[in-house]
C-alpha atoms as a PDB file:
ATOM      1  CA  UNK A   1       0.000   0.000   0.000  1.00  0.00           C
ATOM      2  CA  UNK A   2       1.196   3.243  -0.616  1.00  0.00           C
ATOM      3  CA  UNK A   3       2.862   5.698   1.865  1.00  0.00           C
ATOM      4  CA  UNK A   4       0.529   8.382   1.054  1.00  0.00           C
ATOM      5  CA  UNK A   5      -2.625   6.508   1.526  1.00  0.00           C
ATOM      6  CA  UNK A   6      -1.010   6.178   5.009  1.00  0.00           C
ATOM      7  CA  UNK A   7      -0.586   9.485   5.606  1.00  0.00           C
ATOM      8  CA  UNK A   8      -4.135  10.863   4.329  1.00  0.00           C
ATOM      9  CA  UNK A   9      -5.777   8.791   6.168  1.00  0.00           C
ATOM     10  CA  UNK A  10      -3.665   9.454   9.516  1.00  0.00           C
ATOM     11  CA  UNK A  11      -4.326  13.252   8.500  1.00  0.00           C
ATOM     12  CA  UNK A  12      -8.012  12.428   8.411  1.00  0.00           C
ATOM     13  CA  UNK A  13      -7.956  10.788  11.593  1.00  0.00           C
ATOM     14  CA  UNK A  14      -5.736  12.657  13.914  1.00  0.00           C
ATOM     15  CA  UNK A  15      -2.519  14.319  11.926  1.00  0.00           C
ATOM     16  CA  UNK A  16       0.864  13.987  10.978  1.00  0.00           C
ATOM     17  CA  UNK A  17       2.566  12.229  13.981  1.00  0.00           C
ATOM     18  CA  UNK A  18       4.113   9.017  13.367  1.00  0.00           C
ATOM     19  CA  UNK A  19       1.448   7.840  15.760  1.00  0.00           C
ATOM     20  CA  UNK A  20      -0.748   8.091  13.662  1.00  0.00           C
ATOM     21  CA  UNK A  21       0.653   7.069  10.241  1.00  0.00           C
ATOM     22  CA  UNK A  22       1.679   3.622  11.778  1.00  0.00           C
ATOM     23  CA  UNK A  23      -2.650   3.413  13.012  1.00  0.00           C
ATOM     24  CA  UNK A  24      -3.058   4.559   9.464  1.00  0.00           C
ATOM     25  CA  UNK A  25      -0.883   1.875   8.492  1.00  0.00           C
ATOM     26  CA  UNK A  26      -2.573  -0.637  10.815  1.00  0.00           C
ATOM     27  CA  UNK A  27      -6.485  -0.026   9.698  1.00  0.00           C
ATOM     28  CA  UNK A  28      -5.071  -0.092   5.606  1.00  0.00           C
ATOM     29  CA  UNK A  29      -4.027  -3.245   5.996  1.00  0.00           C
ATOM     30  CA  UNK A  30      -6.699  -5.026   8.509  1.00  0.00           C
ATOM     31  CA  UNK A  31      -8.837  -4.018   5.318  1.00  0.00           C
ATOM     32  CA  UNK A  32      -6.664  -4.975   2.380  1.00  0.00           C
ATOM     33  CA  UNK A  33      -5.942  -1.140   1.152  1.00  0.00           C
ATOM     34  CA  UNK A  34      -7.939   2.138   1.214  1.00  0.00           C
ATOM     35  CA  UNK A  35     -10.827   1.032  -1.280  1.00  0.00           C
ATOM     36  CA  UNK A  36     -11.490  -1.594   0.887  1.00  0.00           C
ATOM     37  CA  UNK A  37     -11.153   0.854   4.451  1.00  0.00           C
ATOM     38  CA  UNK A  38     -13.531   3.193   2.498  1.00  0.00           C
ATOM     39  CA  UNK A  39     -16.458   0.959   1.410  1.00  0.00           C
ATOM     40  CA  UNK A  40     -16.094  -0.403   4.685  1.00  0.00           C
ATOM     41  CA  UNK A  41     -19.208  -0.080   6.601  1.00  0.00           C
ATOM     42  CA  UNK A  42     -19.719   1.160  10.218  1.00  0.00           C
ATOM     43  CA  UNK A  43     -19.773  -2.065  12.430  1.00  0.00           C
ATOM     44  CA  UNK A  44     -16.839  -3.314  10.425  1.00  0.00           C
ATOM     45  CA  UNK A  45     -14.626   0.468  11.273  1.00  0.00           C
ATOM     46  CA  UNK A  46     -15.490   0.371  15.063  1.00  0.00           C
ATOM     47  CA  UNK A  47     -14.747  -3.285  15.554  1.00  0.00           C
ATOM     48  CA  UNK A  48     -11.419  -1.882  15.106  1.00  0.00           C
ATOM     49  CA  UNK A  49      -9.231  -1.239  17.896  1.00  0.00           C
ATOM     50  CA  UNK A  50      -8.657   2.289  18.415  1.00  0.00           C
ATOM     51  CA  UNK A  51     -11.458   3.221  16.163  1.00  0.00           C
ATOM     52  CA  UNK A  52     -14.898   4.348  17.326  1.00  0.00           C
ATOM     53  CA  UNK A  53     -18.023   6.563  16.670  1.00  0.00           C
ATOM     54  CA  UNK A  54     -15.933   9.748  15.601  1.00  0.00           C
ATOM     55  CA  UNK A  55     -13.231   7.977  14.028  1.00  0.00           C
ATOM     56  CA  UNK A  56     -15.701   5.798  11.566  1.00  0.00           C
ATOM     57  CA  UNK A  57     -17.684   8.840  11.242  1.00  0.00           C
ATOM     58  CA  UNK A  58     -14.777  10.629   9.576  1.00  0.00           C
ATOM     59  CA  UNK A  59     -13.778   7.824   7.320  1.00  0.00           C
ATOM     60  CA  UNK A  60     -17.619   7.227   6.326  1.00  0.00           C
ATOM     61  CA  UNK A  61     -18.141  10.789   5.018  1.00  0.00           C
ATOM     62  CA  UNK A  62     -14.592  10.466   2.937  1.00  0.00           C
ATOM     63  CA  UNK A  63     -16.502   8.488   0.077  1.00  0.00           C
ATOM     64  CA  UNK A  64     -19.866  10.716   0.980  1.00  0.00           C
ATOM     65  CA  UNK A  65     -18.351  13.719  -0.042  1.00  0.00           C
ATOM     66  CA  UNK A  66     -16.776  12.040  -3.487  1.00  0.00           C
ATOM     67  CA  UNK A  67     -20.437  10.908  -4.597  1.00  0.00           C
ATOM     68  CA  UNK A  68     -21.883  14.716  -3.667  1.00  0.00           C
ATOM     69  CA  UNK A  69     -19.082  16.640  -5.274  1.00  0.00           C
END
């Protein structure tokens, strides 16, 4: 997966610490890459550790705002 999907969705999630590109990391690959993390639905994003309500929120609105714009 690439480094930059990494580091969008870390950016989306809680910024540019390496924190948070390695949880990036983490959630890309428990779902195979980032088409798979954002078709993902909302039971399958908070059964993920670290992830909850606000944090599936924000990565259920990425593809939301693709189909509006």
């Amino acid at each position: 997966m690439p480094d930059s999907d990494a580091k969008l969705i870390a950016t989306l999630l809680q910024g540019h610490s390496g924190a948070a590109v390695e949880f990036a990391r983490q959630l890309l690959a428990a779902f195979g890459g980032l088409r798979a993390l954002l078709q993902a639905d909302r039971h399958s994003l908070i059964a993920q550790p670290g992830v909850g309500e606000a944090r599936a929120a924000r990565i259920l609105a990425v593809p939301e705002l693709g189909r509006r714009y």
